[in-house]
Protein backbone atom coordinates (compact mmCIF):
# COMPACT_ATOMS: atom_id res chain seq x y z
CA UNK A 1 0.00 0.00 0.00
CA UNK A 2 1.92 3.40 -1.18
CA UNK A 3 1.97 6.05 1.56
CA UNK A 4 1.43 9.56 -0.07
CA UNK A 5 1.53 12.79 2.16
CA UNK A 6 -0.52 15.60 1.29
CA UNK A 7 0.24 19.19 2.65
CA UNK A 8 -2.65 21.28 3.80
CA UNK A 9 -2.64 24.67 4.07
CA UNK A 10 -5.51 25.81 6.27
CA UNK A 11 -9.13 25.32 5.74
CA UNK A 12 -11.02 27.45 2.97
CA UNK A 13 -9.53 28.90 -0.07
CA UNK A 14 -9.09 32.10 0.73
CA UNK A 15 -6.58 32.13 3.20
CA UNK A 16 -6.23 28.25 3.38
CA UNK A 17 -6.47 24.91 1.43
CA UNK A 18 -8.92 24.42 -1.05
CA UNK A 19 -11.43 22.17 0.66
CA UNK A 20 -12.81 20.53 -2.45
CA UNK A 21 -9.30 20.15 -4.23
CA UNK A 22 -8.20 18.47 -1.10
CA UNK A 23 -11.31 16.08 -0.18
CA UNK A 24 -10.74 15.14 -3.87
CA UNK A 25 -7.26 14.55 -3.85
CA UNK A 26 -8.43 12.24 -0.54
CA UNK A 27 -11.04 10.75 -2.25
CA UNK A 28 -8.77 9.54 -5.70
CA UNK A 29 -6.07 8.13 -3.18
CA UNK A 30 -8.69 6.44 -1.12
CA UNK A 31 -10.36 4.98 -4.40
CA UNK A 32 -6.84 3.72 -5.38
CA UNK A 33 -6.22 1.91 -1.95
CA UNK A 34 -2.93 3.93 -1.01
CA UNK A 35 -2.85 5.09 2.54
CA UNK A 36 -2.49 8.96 3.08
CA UNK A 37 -0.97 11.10 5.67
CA UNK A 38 -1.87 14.79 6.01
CA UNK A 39 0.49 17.28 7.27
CA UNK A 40 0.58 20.94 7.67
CA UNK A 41 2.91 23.63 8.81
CA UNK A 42 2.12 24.21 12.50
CA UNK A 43 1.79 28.31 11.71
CA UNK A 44 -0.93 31.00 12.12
CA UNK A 45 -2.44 31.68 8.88
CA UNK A 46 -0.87 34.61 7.11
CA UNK A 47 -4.46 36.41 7.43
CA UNK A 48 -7.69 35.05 7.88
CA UNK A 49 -10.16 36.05 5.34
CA UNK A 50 -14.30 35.50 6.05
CA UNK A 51 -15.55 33.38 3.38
CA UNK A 52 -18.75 34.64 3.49
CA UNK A 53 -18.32 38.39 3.21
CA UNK A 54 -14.88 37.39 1.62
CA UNK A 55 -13.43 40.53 3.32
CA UNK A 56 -9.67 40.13 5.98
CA UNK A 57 -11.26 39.33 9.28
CA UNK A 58 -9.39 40.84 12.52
CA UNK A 59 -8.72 37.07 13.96
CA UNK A 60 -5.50 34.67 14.77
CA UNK A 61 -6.16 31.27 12.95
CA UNK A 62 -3.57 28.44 13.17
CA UNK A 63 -2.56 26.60 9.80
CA UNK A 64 -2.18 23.00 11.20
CA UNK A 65 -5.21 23.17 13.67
CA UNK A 66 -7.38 24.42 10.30
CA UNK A 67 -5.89 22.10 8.57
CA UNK A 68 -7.20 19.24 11.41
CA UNK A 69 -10.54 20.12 10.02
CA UNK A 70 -10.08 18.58 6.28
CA UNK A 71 -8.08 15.52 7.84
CA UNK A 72 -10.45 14.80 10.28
CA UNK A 73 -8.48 15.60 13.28
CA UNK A 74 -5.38 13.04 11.69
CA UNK A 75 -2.74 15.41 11.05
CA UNK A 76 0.59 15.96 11.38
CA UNK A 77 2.64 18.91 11.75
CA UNK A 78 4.24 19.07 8.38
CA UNK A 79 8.15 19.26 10.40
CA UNK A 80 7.58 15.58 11.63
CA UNK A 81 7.42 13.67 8.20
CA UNK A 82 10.52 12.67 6.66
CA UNK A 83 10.52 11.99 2.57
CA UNK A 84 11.73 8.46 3.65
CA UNK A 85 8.59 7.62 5.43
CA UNK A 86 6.71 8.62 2.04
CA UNK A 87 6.25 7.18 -1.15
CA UNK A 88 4.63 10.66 -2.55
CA UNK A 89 3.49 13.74 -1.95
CA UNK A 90 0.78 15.87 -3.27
CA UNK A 91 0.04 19.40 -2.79
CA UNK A 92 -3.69 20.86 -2.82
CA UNK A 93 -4.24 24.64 -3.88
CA UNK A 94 -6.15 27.20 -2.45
CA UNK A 95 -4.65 30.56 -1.45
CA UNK A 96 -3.01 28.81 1.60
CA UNK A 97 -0.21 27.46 -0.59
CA UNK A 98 0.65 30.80 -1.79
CA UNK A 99 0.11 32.77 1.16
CA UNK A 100 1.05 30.60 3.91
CA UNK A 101 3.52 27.81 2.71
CA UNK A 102 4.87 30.12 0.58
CA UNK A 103 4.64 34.05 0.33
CA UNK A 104 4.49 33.70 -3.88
CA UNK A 105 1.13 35.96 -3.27
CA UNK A 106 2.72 38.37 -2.04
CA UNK A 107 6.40 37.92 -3.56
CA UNK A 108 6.27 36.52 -6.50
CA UNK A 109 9.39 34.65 -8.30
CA UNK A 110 11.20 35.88 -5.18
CA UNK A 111 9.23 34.34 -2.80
CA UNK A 112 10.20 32.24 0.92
CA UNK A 113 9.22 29.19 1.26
CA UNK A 114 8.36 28.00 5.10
CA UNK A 115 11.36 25.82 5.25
CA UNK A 116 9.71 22.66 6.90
CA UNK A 117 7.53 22.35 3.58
CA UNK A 118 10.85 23.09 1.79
CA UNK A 119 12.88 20.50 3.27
CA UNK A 120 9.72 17.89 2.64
CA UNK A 121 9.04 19.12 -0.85
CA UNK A 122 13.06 19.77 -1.39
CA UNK A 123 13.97 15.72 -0.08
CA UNK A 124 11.01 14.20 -2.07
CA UNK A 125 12.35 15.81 -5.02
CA UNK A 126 15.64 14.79 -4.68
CA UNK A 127 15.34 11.40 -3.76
CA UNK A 128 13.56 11.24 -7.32
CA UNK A 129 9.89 10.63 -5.43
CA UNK A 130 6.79 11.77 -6.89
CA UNK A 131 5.38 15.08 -6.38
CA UNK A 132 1.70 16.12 -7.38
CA UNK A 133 1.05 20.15 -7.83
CA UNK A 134 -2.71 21.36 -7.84
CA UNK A 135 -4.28 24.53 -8.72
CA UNK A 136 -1.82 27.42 -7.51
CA UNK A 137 0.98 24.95 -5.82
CA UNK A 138 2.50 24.30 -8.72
CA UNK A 139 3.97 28.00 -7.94
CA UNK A 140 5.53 26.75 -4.62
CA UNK A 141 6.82 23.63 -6.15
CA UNK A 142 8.54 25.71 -9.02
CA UNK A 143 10.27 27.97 -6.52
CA UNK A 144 11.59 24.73 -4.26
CA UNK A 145 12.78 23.11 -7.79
CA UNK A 146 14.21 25.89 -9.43
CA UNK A 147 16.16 27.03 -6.61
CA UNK A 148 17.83 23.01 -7.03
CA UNK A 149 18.29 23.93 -10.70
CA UNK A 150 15.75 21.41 -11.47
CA UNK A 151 13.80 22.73 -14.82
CA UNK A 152 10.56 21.27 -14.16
CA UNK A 153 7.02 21.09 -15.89
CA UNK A 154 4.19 22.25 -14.43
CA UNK A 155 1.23 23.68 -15.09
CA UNK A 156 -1.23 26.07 -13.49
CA UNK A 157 -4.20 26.10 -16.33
CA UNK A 158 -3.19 29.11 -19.11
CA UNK A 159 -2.56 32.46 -16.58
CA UNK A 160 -0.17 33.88 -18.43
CA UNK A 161 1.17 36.03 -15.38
CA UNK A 162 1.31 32.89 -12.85
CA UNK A 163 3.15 30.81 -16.09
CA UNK A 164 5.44 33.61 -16.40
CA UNK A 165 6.17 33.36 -12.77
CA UNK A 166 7.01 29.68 -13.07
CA UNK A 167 9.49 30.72 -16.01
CA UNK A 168 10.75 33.25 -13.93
CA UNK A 169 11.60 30.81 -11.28
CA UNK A 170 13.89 28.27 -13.69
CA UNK A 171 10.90 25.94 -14.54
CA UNK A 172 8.40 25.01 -17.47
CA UNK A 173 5.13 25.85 -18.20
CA UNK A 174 2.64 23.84 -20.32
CA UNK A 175 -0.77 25.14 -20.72
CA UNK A 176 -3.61 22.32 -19.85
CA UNK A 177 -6.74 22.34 -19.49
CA UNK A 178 -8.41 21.44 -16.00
CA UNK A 179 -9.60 17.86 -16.76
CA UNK A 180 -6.13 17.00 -17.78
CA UNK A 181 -2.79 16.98 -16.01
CA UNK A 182 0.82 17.46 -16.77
CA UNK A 183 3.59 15.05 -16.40
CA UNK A 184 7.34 15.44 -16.16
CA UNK A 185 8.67 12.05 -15.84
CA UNK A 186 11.95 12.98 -15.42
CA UNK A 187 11.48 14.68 -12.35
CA UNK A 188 8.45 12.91 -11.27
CA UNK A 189 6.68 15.89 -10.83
CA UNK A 190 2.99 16.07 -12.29
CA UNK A 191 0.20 19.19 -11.29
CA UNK A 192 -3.00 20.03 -12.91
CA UNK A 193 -4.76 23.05 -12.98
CA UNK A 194 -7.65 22.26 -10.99
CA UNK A 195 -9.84 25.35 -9.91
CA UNK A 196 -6.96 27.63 -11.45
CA UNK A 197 -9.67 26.46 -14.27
CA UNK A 198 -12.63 24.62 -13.07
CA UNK A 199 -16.15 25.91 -12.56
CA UNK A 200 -16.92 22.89 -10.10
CA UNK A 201 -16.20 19.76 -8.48
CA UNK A 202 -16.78 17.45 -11.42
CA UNK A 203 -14.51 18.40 -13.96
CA UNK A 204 -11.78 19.17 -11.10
CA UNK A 205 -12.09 16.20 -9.99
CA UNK A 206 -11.18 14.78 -13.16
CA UNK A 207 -7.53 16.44 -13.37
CA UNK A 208 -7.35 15.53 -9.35
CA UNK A 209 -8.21 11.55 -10.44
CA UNK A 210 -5.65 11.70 -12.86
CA UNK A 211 -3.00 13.09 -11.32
CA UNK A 212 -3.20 11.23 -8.28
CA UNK A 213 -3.39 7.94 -10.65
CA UNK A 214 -0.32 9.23 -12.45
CA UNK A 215 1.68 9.89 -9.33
CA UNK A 216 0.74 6.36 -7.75
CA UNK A 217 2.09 4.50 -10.73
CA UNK A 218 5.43 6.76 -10.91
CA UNK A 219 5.90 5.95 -7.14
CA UNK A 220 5.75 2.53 -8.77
């Protein structure tokens, strides 16, 4: 049974994980029989956004307590897994992965990267195990590769600003569209574009599906 982490970023795509993108990701593994682990970066959430009024709300949220909510209280804080004790790793979007494993919201090509989800990302990588990239993470995972002068190919949909961004940062990008995914087999590294594209769960789900079946058979 492969073990595949996936890194949450909070709860709610606004200022966290996107909940869809990530109880689909959950879902394909589940289908597939491969035994997940979710993780997050124990953190406070960069700022916490009201997802009704979809306005910054004056309130101190933690990342890997939000992040408890998705994974039905089985998390773990992102610092404890080792790539060794994985046989993947897939990241969900949402603006969490941009704003709080990353600052590539606010930064750009430049951006930090919390460095417990860069040593995770950074070791799967180069131990040659497979990384999934969904919606807007595909950003984070560019910056961790391209700063190991590994010219990856990604894809975030066909934003022509975020794809520059990926150029920027020493990777590829390949315009898809969201039912589909993109694979680069050299690096094991496939992403799909997700709600960087989709207008609901179904056709998301379809890139998710594939991507998580593409990553379980390059995990091998």
């Amino acid at each position: 049974m492969p073990k595949v982490g996936v890194v949450l970023s909070g709860c709610g795509f606004l200022d966290g994980a996107e909940i869809h993108e990530s109880v689909l990701t959950l879902l394909a593994l589940d289908q597939q029989g491969a035994q997940y682990i979710c993780c997050a970066p124990d953190i406070n959430v960069t700022q916490v956004v009201d997802h009704q009024t979809q306005q910054p709300a004056n309130e101190t949220r933690n990342v890997l307590k939000e992040s408890a909510r998705i994974a039905r209280c089985e998390i773990k804080d992102v610092a404890d897994v080792r790539a060794a004790d994985l046989d993947a790793l897939i990241l969900p979007g949402g603006f969490g992965a941009a704003k709080n494993l990353c600052r590539f919201a606010d930064e750009g090509p430049e951006c930090t990267v919390n460095p417990d989800v860069e040593k995770l990302v950074g070791d799967m990588l180069d131990q040659k195990k497979p990384v999934g990239a969904i919606c807007i993470a595909p950003a984070l995972l560019a910056r961790i590769a391209g700063k190991r002068g590994i010219q990856a190919k990604l894809t975030i949909g066909n934003d022509s600003g975020t794809a520059g961004a990926i150029t920027a940062m020493g990777c590829v990008h390949e315009d898809c569209p969201v039912t589909e995914f993109a694979v680069d087999a050299e690096h094991k590294v496939v992403s799909t574009p997700a709600y960087m594209l989709g207008q609901g769960p179904a056709d998301v789900f379809e890139g998710i599906r594939k991507l998580v079946d593409k990553v379980l058979e390059l995990a091998g």
